[in-house]
Every structure is written in structure tokens, then in C-alpha cells.
PDB file of N, CA and C in Angstrom:
ATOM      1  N   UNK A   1     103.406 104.311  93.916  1.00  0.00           N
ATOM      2  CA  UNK A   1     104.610 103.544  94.083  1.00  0.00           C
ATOM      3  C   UNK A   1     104.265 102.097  94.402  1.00  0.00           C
ATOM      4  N   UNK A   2     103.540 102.015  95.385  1.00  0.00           N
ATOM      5  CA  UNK A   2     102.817 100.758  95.753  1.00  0.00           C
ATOM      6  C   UNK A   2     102.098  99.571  94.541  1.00  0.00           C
ATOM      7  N   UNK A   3     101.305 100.558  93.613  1.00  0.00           N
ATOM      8  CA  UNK A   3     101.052  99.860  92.624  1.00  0.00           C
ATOM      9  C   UNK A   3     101.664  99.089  91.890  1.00  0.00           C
ATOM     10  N   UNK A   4     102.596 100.384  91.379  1.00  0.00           N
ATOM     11  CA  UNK A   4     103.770 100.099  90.669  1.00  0.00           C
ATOM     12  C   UNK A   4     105.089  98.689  90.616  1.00  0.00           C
ATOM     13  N   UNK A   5     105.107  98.865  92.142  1.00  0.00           N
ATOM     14  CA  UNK A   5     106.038  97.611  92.579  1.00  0.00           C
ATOM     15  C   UNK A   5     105.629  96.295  92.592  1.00  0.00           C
ATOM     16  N   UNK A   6     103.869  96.036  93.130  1.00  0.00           N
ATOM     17  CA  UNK A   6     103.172  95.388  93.209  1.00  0.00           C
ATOM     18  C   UNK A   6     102.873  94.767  91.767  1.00  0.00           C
ATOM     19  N   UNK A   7     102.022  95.748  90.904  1.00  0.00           N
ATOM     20  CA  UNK A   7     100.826  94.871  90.172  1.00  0.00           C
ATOM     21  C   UNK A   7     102.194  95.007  88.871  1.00  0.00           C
ATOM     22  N   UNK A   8     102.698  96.027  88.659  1.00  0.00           N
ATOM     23  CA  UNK A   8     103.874  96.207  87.198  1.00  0.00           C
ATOM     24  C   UNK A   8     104.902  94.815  87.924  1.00  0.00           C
ATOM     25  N   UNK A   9     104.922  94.911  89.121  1.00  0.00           N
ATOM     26  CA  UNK A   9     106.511  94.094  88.816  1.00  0.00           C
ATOM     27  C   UNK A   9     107.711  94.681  88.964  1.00  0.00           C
ATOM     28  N   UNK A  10     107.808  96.128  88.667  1.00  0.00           N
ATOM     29  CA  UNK A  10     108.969  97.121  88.986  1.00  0.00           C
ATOM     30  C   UNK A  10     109.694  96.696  90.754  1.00  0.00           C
ATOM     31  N   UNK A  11     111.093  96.627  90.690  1.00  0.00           N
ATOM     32  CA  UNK A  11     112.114  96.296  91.377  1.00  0.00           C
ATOM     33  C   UNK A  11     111.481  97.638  92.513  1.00  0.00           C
ATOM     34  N   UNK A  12     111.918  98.058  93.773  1.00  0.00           N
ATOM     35  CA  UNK A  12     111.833  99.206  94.294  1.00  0.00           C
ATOM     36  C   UNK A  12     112.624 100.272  93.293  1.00  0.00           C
ATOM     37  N   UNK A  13     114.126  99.904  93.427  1.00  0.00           N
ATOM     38  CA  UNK A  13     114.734 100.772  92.633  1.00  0.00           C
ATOM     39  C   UNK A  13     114.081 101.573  91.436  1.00  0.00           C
ATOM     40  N   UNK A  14     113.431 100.568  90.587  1.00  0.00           N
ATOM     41  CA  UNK A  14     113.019 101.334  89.523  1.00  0.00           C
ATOM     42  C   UNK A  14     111.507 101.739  89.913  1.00  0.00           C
ATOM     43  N   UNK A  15     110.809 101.430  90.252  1.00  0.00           N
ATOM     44  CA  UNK A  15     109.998 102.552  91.186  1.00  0.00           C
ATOM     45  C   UNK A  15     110.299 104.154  91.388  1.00  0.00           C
ATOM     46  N   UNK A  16     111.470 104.006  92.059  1.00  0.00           N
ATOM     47  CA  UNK A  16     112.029 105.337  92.983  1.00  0.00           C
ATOM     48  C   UNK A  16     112.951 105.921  91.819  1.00  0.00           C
ATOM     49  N   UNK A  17     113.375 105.145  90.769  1.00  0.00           N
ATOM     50  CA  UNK A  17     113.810 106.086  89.484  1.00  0.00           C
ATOM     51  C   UNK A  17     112.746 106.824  89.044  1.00  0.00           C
ATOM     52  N   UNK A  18     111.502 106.184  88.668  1.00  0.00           N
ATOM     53  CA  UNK A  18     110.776 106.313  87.949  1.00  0.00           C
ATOM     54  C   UNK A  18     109.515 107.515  88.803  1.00  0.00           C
ATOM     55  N   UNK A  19     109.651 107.809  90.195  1.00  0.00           N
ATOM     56  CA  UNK A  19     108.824 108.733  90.782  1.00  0.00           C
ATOM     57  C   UNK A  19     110.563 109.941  91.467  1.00  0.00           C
ATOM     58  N   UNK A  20     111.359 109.902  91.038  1.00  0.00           N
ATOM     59  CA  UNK A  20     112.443 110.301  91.434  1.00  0.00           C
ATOM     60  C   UNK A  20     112.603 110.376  92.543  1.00  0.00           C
ATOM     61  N   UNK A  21     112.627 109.051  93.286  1.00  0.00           N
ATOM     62  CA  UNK A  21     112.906 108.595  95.004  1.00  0.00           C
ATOM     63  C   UNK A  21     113.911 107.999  95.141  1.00  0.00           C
ATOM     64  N   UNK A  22     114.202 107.796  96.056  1.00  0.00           N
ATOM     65  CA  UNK A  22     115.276 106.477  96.457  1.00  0.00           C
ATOM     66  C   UNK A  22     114.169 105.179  96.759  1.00  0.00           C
ATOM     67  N   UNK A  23     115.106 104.392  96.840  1.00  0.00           N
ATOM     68  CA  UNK A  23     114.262 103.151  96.852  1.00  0.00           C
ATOM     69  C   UNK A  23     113.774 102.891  97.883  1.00  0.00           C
ATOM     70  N   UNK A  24     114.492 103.308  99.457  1.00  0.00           N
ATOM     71  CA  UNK A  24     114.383 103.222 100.649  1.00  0.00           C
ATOM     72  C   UNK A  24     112.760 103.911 100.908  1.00  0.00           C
ATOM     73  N   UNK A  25     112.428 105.111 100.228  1.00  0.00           N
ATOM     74  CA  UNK A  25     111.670 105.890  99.700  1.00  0.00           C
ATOM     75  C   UNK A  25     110.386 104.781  99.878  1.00  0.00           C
ATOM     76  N   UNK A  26     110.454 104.400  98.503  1.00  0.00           N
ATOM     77  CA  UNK A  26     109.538 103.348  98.122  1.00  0.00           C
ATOM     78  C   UNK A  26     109.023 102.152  98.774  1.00  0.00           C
ATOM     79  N   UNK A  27     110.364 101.499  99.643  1.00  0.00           N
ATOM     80  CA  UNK A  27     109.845 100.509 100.805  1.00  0.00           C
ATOM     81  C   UNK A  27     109.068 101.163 102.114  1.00  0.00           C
ATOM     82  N   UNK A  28     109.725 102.728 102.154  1.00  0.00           N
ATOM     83  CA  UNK A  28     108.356 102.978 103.515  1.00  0.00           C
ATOM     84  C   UNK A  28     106.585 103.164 102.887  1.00  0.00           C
ATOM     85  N   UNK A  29     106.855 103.341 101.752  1.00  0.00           N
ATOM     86  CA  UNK A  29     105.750 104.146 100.901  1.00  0.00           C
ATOM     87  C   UNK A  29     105.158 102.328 100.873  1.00  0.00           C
ATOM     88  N   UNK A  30     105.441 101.793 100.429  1.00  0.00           N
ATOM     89  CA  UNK A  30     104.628 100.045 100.368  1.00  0.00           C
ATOM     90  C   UNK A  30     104.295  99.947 101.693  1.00  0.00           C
ATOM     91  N   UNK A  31     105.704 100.032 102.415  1.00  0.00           N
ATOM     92  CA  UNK A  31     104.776  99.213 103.877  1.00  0.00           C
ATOM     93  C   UNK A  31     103.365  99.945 103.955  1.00  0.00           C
ATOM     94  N   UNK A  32     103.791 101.155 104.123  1.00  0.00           N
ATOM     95  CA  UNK A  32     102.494 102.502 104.679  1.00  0.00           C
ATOM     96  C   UNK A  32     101.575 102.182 104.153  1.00  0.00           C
ATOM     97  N   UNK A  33     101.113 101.775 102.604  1.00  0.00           N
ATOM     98  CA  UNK A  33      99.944 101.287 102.415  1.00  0.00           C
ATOM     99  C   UNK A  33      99.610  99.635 102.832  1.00  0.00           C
ATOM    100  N   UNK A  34     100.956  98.757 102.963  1.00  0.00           N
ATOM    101  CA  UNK A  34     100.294  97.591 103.217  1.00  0.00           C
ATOM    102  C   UNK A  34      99.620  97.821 104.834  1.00  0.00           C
ATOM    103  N   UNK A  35     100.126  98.724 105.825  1.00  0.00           N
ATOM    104  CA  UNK A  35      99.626  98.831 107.053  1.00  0.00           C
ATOM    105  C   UNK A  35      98.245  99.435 106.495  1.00  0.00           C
ATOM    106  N   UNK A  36      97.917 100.234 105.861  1.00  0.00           N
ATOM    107  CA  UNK A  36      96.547 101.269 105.371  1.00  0.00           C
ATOM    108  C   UNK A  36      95.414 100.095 105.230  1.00  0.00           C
ATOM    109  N   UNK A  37      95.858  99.043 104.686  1.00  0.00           N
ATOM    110  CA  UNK A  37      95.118  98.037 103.614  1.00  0.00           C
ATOM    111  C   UNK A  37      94.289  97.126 104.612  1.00  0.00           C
ATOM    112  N   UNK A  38      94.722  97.566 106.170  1.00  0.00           N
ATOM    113  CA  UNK A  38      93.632  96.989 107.258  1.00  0.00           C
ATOM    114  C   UNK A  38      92.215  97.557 107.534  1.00  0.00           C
ATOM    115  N   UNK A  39      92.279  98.907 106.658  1.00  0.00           N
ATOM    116  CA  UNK A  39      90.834  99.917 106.650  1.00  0.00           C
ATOM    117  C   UNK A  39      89.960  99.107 105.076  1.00  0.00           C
ATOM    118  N   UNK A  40      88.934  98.809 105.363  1.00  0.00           N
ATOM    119  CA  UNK A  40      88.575  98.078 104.342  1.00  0.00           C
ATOM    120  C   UNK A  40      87.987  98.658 103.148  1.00  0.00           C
ATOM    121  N   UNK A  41      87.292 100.327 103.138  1.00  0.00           N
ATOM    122  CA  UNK A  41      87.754 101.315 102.265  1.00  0.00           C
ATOM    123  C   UNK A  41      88.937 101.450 101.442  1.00  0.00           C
ATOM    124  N   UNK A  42      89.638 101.973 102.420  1.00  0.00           N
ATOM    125  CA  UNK A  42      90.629 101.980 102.115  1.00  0.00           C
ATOM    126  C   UNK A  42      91.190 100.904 100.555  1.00  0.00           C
ATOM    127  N   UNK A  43      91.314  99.439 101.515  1.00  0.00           N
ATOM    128  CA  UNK A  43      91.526  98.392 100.406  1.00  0.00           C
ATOM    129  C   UNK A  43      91.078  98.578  99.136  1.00  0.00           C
ATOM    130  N   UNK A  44      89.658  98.435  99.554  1.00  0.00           N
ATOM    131  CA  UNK A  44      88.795  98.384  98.240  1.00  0.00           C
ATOM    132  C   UNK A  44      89.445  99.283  96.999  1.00  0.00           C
ATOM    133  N   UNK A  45      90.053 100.879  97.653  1.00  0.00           N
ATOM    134  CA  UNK A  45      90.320 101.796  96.595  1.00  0.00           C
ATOM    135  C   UNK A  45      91.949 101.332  96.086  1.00  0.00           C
ATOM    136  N   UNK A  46      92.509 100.592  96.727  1.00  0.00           N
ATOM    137  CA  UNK A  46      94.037 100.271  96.322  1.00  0.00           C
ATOM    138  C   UNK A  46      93.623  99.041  95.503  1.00  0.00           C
ATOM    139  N   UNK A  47      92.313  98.000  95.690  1.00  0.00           N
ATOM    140  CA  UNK A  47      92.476  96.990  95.021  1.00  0.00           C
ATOM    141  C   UNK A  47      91.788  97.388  93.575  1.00  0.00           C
ATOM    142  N   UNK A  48      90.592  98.053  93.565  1.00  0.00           N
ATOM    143  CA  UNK A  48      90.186  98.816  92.491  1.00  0.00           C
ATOM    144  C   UNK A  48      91.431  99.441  91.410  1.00  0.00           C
ATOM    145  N   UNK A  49      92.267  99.948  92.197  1.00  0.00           N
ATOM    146  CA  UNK A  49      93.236 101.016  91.299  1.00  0.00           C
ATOM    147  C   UNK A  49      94.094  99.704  90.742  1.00  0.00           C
ATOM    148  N   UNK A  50      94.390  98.633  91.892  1.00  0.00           N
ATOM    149  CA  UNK A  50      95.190  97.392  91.235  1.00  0.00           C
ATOM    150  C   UNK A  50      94.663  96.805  89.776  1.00  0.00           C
ATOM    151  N   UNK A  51      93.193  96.927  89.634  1.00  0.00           N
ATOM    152  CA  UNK A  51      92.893  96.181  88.682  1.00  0.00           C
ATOM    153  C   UNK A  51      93.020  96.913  87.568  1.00  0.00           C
ATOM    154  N   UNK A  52      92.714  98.226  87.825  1.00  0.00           N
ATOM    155  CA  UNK A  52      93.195  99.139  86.281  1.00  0.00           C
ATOM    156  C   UNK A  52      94.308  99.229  85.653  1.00  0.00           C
ATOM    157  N   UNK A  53      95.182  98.965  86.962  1.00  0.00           N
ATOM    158  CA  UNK A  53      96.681  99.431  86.320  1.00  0.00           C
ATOM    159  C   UNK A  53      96.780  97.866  85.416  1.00  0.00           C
ATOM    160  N   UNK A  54      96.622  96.849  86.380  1.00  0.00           N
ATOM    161  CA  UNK A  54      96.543  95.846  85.925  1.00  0.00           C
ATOM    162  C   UNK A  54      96.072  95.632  84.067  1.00  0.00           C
ATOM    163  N   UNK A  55      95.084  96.050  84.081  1.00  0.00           N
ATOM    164  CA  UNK A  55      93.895  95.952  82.657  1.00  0.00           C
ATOM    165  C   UNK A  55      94.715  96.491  81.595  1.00  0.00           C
ATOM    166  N   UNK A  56      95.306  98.121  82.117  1.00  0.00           N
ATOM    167  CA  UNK A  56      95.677  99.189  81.275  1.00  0.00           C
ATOM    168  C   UNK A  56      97.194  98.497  80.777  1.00  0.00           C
ATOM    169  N   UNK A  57      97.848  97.713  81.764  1.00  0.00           N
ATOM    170  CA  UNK A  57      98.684  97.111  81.228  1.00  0.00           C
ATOM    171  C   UNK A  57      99.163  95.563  80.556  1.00  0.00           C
ATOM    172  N   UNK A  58      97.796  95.064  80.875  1.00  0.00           N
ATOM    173  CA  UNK A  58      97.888  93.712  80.167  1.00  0.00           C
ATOM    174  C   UNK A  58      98.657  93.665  78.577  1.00  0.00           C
ATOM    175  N   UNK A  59      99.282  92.779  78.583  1.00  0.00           N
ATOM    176  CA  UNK A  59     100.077  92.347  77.381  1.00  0.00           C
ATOM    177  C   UNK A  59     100.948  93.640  76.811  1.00  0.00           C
ATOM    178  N   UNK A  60     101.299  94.414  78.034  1.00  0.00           N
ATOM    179  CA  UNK A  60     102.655  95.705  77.389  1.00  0.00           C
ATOM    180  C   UNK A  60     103.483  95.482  78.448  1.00  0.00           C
ATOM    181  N   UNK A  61     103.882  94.926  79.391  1.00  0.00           N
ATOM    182  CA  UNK A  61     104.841  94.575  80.414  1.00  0.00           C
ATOM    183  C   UNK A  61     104.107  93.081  80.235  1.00  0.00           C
ATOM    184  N   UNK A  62     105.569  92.172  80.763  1.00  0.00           N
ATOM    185  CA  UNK A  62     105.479  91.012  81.198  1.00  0.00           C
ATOM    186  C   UNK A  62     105.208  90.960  83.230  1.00  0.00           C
ATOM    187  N   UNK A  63     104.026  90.776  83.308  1.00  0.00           N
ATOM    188  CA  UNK A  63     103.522  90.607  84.057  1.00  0.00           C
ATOM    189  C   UNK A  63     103.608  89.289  85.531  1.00  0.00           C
TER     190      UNK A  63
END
């Protein structure tokens, strides 16, 4: 979800359509990893996953 909102650009709403949540859903689910993102493991594996989604979607969403 985090990704999603982040690196796609997706609104919360469509996030929480798109994993069938509410959006409210989706804002605890971001914070929870932006609080996570102080373990520097941690980071590394959310910023890693950022860059794939990133890659995998270059030039098929406007970014």
C-alpha cells in the first residue's frame, strides 16, 4: 500500500480500492511503515522494493 501511494502516485482511495481497503486503511498502513523506516534494514528493504516498483513502472503510469 505504502509503495503504491508513494512511488505510483495512487490517491489513498485508490490504493484501498485497489487492495480492497478503505482509505483510512491505507493512511494507518503508510504511517506504520513511515514509523518502521527508522530501522535502517528495514529502510533499505522498502527503498529497494521502491526502486523496482519504480523501474517496473517507468513510462506506464505518469509518474
Amino acid at each position: 500500500m505504502y509503495v503504491s501511494h508513494v512511488v505510483l502516485g495512487l490517491s489513498m482511495t485508490e490504493v484501498g480500492k485497489g487492495f480492497g481497503r478503505d482509505r483510512t486503511t491505507v493512511m494507518h498502513a503508510c504511517h506504520l511503515v513511515e514509523d518502521l523506516r527508522d530501522d535502517e534494514d528495514f529502510d533499505h528493504i522498502i527503498a529497494r522494493t521502491e526502486h523496482i516498483v519504480a523501474a517496473a513502472f517507468r513510462g506506464r503510469l505518469p509518474l
